[in-house]
PDB file of N, CA and C in Angstrom:
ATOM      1  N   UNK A   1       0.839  -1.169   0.000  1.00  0.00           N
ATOM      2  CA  UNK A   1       0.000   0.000   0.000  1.00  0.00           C
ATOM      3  C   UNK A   1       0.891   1.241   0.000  1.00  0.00           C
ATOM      4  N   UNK A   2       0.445   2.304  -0.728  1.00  0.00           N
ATOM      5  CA  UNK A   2       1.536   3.386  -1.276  1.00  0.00           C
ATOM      6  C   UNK A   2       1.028   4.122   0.263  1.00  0.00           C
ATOM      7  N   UNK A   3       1.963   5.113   0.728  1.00  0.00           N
ATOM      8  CA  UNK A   3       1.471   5.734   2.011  1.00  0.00           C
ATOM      9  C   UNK A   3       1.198   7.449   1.479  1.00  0.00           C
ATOM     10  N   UNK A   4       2.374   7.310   0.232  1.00  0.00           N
ATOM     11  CA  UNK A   4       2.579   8.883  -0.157  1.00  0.00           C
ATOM     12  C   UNK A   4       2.691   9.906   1.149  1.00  0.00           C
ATOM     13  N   UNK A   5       2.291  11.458   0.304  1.00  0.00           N
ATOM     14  CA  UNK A   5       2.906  12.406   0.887  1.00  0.00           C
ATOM     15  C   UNK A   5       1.242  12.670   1.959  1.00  0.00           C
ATOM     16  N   UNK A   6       1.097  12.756   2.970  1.00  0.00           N
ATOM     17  CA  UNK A   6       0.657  13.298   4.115  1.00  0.00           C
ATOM     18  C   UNK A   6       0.523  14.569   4.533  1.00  0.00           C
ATOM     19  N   UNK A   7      -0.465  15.169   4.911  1.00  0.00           N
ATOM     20  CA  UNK A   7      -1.296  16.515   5.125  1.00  0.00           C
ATOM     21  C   UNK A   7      -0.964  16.711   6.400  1.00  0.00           C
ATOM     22  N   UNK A   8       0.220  16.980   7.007  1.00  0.00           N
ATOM     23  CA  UNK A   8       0.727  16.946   8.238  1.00  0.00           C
ATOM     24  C   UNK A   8       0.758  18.853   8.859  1.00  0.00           C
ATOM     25  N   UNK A   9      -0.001  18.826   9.302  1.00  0.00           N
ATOM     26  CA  UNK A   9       0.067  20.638   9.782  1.00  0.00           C
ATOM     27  C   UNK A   9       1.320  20.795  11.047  1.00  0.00           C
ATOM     28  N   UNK A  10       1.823  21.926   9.712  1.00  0.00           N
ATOM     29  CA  UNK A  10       2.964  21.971  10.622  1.00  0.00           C
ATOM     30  C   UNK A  10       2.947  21.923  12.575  1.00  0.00           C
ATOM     31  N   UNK A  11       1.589  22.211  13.360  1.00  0.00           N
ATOM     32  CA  UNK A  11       2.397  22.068  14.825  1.00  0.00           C
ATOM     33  C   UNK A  11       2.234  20.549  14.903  1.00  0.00           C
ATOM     34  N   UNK A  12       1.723  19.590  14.180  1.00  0.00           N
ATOM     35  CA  UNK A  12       1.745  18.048  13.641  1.00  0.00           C
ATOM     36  C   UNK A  12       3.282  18.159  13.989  1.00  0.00           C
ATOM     37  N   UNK A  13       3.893  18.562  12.511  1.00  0.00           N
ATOM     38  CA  UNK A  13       5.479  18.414  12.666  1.00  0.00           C
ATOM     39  C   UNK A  13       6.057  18.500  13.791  1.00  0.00           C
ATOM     40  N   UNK A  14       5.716  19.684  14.503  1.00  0.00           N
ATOM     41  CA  UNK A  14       6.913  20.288  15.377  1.00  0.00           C
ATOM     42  C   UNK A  14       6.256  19.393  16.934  1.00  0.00           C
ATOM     43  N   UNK A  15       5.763  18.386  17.020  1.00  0.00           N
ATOM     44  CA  UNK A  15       5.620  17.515  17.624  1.00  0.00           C
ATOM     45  C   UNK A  15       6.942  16.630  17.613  1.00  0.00           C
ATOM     46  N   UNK A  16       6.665  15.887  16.441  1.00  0.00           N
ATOM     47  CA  UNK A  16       7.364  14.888  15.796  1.00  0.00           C
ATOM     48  C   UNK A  16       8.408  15.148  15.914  1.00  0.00           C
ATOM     49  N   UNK A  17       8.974  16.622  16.028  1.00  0.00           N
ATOM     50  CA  UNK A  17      10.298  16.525  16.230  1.00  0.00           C
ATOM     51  C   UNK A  17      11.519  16.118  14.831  1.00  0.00           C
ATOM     52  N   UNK A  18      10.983  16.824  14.044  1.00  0.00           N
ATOM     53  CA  UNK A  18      12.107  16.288  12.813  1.00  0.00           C
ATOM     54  C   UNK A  18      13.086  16.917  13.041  1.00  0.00           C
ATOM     55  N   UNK A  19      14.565  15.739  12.864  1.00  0.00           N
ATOM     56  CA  UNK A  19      15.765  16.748  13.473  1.00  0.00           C
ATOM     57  C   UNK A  19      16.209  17.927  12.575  1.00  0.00           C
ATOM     58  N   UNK A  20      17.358  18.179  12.795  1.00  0.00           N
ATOM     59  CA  UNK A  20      17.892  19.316  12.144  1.00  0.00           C
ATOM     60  C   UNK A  20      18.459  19.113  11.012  1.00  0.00           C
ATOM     61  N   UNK A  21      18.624  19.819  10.241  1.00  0.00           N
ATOM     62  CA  UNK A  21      19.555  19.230   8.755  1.00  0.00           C
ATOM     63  C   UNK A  21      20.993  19.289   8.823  1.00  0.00           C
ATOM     64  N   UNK A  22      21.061  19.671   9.794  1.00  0.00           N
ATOM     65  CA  UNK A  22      22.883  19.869  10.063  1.00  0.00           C
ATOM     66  C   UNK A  22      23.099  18.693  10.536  1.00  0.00           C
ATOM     67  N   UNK A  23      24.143  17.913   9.554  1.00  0.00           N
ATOM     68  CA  UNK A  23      24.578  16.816  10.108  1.00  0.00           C
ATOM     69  C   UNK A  23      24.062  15.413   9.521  1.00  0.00           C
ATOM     70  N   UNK A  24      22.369  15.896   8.658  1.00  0.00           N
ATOM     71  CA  UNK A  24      22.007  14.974   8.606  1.00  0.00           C
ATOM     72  C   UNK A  24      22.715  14.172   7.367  1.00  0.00           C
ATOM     73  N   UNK A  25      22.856  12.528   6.860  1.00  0.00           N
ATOM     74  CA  UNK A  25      23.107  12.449   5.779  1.00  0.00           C
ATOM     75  C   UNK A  25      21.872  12.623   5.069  1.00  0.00           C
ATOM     76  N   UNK A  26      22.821  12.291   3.747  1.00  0.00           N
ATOM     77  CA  UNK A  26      22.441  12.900   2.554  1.00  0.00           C
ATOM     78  C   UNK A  26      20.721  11.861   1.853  1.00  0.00           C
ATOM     79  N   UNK A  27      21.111  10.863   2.443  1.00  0.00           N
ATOM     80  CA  UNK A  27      19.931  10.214   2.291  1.00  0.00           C
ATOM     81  C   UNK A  27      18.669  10.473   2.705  1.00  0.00           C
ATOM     82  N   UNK A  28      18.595  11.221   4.311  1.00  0.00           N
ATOM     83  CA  UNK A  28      18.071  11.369   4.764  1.00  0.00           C
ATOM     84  C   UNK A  28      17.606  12.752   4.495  1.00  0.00           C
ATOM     85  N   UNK A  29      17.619  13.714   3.706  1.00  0.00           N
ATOM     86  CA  UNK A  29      17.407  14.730   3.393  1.00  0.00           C
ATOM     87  C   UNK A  29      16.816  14.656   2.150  1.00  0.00           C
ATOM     88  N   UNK A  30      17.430  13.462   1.555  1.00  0.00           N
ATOM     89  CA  UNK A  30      16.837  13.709  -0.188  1.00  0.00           C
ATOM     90  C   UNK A  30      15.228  12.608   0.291  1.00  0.00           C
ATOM     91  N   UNK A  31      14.957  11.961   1.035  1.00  0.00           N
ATOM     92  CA  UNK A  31      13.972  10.953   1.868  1.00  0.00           C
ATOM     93  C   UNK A  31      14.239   9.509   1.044  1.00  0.00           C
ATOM     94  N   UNK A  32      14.913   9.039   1.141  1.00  0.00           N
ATOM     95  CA  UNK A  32      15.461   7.989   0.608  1.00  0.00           C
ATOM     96  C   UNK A  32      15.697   6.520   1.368  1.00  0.00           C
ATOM     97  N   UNK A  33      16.105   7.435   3.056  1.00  0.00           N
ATOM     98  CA  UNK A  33      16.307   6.713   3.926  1.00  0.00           C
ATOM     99  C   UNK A  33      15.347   7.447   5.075  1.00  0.00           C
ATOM    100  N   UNK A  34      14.753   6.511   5.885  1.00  0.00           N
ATOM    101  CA  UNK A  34      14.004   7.038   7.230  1.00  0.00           C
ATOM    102  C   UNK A  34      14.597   7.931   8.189  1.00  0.00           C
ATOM    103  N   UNK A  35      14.008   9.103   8.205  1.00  0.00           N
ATOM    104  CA  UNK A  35      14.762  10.222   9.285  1.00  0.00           C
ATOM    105  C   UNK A  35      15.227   9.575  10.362  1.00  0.00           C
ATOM    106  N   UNK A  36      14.861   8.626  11.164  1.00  0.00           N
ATOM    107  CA  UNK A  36      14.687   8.574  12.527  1.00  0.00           C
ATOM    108  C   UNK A  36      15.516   6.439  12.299  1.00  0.00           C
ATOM    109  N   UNK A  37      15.507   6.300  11.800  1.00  0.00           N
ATOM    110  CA  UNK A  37      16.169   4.454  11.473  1.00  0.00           C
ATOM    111  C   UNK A  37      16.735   4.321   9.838  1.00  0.00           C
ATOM    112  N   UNK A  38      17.550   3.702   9.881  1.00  0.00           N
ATOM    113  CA  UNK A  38      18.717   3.308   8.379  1.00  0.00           C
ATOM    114  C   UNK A  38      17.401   2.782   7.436  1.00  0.00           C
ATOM    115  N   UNK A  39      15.955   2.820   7.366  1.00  0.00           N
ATOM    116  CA  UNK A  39      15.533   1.604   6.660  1.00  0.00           C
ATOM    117  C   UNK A  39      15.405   2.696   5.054  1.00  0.00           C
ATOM    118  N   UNK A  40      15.775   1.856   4.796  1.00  0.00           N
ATOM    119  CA  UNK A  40      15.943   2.473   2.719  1.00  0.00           C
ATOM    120  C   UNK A  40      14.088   2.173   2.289  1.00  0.00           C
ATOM    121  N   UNK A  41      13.777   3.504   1.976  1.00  0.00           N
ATOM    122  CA  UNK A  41      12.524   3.860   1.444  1.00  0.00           C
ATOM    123  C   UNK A  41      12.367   3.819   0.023  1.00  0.00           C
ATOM    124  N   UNK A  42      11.210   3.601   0.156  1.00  0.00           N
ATOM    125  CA  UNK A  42      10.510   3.493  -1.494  1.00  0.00           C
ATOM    126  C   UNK A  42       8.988   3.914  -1.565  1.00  0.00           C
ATOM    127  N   UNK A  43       8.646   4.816  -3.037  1.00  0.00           N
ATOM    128  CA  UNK A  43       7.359   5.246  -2.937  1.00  0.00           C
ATOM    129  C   UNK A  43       6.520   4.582  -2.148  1.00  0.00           C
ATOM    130  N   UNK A  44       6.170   3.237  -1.941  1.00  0.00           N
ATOM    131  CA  UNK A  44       5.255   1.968  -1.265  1.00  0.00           C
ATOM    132  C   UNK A  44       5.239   2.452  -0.025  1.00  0.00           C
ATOM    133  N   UNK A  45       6.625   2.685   0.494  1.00  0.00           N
ATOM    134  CA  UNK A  45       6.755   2.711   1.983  1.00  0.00           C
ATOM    135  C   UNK A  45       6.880   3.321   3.150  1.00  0.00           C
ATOM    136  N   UNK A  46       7.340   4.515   2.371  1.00  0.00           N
ATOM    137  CA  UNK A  46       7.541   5.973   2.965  1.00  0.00           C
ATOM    138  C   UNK A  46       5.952   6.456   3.417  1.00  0.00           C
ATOM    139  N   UNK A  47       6.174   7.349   4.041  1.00  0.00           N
ATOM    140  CA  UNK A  47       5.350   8.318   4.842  1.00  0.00           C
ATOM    141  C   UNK A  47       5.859   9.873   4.232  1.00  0.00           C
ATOM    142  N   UNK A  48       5.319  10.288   3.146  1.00  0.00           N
ATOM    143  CA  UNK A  48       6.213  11.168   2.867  1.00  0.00           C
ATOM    144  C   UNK A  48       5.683  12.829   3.733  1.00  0.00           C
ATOM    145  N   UNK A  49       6.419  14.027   4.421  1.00  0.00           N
ATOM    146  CA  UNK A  49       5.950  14.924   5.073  1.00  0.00           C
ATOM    147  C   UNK A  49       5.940  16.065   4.200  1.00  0.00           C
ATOM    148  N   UNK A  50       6.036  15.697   2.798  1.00  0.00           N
ATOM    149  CA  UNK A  50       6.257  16.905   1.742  1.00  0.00           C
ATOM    150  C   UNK A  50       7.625  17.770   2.253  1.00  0.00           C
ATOM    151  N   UNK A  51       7.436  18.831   0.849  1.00  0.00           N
ATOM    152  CA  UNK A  51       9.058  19.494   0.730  1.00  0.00           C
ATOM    153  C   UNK A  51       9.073  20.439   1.905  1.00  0.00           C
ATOM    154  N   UNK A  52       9.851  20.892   2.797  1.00  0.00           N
ATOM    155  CA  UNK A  52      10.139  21.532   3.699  1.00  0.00           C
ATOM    156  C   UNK A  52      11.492  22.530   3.529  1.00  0.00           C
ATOM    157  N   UNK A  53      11.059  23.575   3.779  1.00  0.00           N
ATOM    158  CA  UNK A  53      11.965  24.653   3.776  1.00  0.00           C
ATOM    159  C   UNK A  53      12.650  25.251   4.842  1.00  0.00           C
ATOM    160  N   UNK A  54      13.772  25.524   4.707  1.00  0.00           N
ATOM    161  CA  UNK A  54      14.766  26.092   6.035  1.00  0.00           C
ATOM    162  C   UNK A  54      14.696  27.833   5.698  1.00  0.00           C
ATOM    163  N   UNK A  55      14.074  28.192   6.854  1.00  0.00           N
ATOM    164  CA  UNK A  55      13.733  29.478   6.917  1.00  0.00           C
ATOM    165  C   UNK A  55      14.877  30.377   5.987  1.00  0.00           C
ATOM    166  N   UNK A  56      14.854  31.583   5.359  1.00  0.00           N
ATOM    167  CA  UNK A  56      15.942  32.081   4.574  1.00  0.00           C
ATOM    168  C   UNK A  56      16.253  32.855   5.640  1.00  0.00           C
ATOM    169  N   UNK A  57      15.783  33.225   6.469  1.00  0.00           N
ATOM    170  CA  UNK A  57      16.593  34.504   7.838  1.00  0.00           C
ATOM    171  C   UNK A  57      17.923  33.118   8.577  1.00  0.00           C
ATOM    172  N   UNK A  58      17.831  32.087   8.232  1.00  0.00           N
ATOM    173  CA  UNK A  58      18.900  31.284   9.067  1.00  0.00           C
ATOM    174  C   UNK A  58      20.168  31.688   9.179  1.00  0.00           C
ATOM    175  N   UNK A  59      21.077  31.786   9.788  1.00  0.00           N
ATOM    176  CA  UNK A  59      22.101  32.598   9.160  1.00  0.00           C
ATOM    177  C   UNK A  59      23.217  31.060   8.663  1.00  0.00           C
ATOM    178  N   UNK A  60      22.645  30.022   9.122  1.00  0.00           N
ATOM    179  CA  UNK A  60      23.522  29.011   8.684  1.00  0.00           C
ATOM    180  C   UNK A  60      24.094  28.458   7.068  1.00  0.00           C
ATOM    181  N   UNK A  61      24.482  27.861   6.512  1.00  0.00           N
ATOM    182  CA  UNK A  61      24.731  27.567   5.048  1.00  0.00           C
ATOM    183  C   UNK A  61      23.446  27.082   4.465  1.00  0.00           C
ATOM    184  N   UNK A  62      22.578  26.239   5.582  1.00  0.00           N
ATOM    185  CA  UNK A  62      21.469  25.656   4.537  1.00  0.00           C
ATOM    186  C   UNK A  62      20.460  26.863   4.770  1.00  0.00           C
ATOM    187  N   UNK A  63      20.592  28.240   4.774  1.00  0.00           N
ATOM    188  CA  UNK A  63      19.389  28.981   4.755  1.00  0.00           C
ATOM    189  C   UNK A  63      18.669  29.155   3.250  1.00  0.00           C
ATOM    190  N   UNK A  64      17.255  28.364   3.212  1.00  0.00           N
ATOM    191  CA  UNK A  64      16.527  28.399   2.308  1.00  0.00           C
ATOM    192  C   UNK A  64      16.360  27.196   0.918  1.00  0.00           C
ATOM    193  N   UNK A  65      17.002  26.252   2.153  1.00  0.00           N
ATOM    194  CA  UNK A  65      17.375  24.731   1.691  1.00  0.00           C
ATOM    195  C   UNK A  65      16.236  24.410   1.589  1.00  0.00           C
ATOM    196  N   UNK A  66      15.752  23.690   0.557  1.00  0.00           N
ATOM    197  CA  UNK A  66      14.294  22.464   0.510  1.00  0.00           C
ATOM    198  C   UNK A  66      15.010  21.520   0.739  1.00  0.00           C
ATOM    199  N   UNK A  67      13.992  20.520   1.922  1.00  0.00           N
ATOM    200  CA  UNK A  67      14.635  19.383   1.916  1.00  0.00           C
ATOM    201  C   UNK A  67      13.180  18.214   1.891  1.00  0.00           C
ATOM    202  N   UNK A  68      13.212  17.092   1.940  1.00  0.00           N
ATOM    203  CA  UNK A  68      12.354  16.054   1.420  1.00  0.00           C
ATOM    204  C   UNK A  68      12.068  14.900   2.564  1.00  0.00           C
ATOM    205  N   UNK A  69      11.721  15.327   4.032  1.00  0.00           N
ATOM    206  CA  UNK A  69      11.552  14.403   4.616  1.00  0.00           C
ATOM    207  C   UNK A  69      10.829  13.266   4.434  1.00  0.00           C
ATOM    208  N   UNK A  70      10.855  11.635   4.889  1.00  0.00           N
ATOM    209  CA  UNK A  70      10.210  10.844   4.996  1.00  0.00           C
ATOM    210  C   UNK A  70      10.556  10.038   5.833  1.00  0.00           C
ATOM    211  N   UNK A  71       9.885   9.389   6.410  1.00  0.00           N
ATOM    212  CA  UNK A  71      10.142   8.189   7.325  1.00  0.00           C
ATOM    213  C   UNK A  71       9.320   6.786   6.971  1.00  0.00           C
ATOM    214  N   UNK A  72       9.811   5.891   7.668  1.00  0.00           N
ATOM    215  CA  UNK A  72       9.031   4.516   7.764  1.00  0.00           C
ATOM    216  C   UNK A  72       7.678   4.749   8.796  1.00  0.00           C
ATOM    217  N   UNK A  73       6.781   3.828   8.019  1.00  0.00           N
ATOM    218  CA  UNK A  73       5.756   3.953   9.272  1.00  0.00           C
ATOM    219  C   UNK A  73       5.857   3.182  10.603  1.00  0.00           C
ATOM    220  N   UNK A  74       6.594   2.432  10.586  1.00  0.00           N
ATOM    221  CA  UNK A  74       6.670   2.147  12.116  1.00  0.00           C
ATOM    222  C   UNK A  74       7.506   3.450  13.245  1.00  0.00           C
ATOM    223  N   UNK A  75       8.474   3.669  12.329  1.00  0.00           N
ATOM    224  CA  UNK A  75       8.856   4.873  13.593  1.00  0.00           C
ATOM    225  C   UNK A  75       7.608   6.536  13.457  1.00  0.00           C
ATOM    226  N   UNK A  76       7.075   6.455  12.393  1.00  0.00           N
ATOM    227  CA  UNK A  76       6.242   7.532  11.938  1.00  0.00           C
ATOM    228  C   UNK A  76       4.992   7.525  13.457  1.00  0.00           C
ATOM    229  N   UNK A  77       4.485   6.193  12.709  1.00  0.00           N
ATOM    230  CA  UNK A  77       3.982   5.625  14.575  1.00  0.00           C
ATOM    231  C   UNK A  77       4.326   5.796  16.034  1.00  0.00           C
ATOM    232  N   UNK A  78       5.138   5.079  15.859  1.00  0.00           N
ATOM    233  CA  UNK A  78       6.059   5.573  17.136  1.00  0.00           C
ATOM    234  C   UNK A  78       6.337   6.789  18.028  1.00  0.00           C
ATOM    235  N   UNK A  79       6.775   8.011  16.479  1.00  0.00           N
ATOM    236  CA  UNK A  79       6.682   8.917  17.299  1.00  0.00           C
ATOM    237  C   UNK A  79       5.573  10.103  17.626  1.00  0.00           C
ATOM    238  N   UNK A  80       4.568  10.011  16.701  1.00  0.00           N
ATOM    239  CA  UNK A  80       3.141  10.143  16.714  1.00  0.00           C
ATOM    240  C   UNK A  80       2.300   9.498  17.961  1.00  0.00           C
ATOM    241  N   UNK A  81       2.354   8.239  18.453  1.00  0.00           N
ATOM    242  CA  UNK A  81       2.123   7.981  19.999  1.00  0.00           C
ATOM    243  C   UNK A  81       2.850   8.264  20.975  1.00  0.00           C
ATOM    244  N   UNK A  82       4.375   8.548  20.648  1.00  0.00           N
ATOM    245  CA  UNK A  82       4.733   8.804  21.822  1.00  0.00           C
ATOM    246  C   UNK A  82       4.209  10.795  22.027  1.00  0.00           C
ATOM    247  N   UNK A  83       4.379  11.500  20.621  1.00  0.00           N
ATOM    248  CA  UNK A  83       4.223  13.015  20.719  1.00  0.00           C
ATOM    249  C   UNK A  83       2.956  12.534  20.792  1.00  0.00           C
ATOM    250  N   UNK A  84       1.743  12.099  20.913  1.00  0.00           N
ATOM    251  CA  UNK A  84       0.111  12.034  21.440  1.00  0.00           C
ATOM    252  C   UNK A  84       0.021  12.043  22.706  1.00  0.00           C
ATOM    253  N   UNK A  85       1.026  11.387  23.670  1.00  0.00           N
ATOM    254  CA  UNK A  85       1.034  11.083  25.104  1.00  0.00           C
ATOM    255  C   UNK A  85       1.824  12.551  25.827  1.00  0.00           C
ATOM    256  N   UNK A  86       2.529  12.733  25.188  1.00  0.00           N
ATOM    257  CA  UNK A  86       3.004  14.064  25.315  1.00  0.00           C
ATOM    258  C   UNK A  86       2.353  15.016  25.227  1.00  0.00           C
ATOM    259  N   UNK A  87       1.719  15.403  24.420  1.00  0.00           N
ATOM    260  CA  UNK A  87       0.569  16.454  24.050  1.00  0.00           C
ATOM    261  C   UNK A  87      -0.399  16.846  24.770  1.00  0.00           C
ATOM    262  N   UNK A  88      -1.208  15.860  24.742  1.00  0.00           N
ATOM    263  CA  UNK A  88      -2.762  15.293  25.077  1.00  0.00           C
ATOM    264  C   UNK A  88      -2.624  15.760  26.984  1.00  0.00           C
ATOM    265  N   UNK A  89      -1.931  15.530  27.457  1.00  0.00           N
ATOM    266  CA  UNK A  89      -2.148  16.369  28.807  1.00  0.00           C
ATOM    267  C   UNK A  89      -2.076  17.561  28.962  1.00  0.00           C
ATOM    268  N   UNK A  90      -1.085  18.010  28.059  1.00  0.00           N
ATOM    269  CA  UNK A  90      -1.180  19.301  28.107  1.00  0.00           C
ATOM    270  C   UNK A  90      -2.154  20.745  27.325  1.00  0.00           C
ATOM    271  N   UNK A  91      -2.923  19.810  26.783  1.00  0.00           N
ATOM    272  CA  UNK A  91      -3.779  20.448  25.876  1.00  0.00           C
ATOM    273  C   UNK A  91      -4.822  20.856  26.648  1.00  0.00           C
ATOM    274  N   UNK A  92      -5.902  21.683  26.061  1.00  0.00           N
ATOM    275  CA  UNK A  92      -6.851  22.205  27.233  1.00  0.00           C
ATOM    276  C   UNK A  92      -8.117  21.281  26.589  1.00  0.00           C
ATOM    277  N   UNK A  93      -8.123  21.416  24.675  1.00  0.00           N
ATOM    278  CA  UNK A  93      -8.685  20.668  23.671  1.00  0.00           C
ATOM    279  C   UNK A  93      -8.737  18.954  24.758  1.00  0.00           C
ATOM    280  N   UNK A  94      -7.868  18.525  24.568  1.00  0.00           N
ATOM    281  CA  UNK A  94      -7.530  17.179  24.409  1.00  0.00           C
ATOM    282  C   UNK A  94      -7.573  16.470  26.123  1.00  0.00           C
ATOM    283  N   UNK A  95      -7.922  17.304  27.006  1.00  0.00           N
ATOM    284  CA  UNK A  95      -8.423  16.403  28.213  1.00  0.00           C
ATOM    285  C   UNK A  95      -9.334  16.089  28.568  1.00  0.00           C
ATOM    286  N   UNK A  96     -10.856  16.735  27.979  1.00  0.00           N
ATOM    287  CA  UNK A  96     -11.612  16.751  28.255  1.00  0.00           C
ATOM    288  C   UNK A  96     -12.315  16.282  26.776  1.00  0.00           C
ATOM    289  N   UNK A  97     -12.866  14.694  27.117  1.00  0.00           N
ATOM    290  CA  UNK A  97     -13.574  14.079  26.178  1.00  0.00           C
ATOM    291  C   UNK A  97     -14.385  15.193  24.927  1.00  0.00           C
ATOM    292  N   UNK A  98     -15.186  14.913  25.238  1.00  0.00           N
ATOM    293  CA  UNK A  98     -16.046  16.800  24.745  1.00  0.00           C
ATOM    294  C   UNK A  98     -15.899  17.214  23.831  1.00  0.00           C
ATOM    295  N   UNK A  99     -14.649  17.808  24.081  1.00  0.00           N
ATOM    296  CA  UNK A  99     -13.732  18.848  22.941  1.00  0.00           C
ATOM    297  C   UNK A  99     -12.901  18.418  22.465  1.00  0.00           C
ATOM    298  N   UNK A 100     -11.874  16.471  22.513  1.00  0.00           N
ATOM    299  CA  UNK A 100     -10.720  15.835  22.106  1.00  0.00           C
ATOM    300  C   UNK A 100     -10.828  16.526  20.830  1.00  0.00           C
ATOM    301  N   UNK A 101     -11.639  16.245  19.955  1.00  0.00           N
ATOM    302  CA  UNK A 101     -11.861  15.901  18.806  1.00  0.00           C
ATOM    303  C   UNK A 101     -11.508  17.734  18.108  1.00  0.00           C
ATOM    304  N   UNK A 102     -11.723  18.030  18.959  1.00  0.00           N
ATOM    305  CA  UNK A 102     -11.701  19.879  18.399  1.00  0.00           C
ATOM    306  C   UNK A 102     -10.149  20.611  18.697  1.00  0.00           C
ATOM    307  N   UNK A 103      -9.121  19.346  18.675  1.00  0.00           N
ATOM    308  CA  UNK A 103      -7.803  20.018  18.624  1.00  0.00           C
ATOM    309  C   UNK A 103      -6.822  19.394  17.472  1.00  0.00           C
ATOM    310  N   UNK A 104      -6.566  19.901  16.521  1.00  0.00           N
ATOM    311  CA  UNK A 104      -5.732  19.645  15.011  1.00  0.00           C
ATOM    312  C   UNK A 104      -4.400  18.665  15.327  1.00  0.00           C
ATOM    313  N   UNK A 105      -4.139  19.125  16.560  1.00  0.00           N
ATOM    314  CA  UNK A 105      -2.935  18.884  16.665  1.00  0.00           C
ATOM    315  C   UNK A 105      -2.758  17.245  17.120  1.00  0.00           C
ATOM    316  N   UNK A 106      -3.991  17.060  17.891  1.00  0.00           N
ATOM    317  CA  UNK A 106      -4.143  15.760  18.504  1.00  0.00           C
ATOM    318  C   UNK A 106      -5.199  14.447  17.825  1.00  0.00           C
ATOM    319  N   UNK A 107      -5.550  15.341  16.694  1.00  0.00           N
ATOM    320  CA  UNK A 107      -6.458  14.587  15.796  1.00  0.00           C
ATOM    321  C   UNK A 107      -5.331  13.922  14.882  1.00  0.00           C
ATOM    322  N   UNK A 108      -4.764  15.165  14.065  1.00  0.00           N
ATOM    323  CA  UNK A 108      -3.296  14.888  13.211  1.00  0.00           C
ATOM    324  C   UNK A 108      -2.418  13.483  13.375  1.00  0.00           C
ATOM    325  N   UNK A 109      -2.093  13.828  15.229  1.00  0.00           N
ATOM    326  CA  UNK A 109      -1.081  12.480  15.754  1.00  0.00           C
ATOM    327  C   UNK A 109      -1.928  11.039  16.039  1.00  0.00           C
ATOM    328  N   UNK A 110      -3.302  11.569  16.233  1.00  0.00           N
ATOM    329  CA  UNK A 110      -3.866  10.325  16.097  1.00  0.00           C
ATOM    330  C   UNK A 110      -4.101   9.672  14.951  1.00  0.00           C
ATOM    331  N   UNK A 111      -4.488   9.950  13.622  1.00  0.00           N
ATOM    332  CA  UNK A 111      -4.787   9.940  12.362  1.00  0.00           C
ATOM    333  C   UNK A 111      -2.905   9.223  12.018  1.00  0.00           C
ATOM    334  N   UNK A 112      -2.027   9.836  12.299  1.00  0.00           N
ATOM    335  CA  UNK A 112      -0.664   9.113  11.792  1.00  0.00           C
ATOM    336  C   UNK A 112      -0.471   7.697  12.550  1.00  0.00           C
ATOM    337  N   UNK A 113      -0.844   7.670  14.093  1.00  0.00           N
ATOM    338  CA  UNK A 113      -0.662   6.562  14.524  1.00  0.00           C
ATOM    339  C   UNK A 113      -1.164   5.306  13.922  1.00  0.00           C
ATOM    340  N   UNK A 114      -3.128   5.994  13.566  1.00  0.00           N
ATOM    341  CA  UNK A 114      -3.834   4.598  12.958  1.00  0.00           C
ATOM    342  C   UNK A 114      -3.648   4.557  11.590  1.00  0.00           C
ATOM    343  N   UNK A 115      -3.088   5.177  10.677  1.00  0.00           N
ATOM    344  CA  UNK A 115      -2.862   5.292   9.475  1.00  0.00           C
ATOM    345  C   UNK A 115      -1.409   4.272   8.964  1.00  0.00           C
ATOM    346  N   UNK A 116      -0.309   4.469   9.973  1.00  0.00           N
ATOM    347  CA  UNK A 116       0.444   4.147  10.317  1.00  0.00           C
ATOM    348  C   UNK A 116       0.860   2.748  11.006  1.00  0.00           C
ATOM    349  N   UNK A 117      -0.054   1.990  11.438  1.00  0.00           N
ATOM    350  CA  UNK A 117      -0.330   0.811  12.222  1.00  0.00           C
ATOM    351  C   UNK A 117      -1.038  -0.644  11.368  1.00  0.00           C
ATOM    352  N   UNK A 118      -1.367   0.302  10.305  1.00  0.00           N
ATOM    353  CA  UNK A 118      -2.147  -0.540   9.489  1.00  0.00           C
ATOM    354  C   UNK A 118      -1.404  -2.005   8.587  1.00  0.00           C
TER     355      UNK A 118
END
């Protein structure tokens, strides 16, 4: 099953925690290889987070770098339940049954976990 590229809103991302590009290899930037584990990706398998841009105010070398994250879905999972358990208490949305459903951020990480698990 193709997983393709994913509608991930960015505070989605900044959960997840995608690392930094400094440092990263080269595989892992072009999404070739899983951000987060060595496993070698392919359209089928990837989780792709679409093209991502490094702010141009950076003052570093990659300012205004596109880069091509993807991961495997088991760690995509992974860190989507672990950033859900993280979240979800601290949310005002997400403690109270009621309103779970009325926070993006905790719908998002849930939606990757079961999407992801499959």
């Amino acid at each position: 099953m193709s997983r393709g590229a994913v509608e991930v809103a960015p505070d989605v991302l900044d959960v997840l925690a995608l690392p930094d590009l400094d440092g990263l290899a080269d595989a892992k930037v072009r999404g070739a290889e899983c951000l987060w584990c060595p496993q070698q990706l392919t359209a089928e398998t990837a989780v792709d987070f679409g093209v991502q841009h490094v702010p141009v105010d950076d003052t570093t070398s990659l300012s205004g770098m596109k880069w091509y994250p993807r991961a495997c879905p088991d760690c995509t999972a992974d860190r989507a339940h672990r950033g859900l358990f993280a979240h979800a208490p601290m949310c005002r949305l997400c403690r109270t049954k009621e309103t779970a459903a009325d926070c993006a951020v905790g719908r998002g990480l849930y939606r990757l976990v079961r999407d992801c698990r499959r």
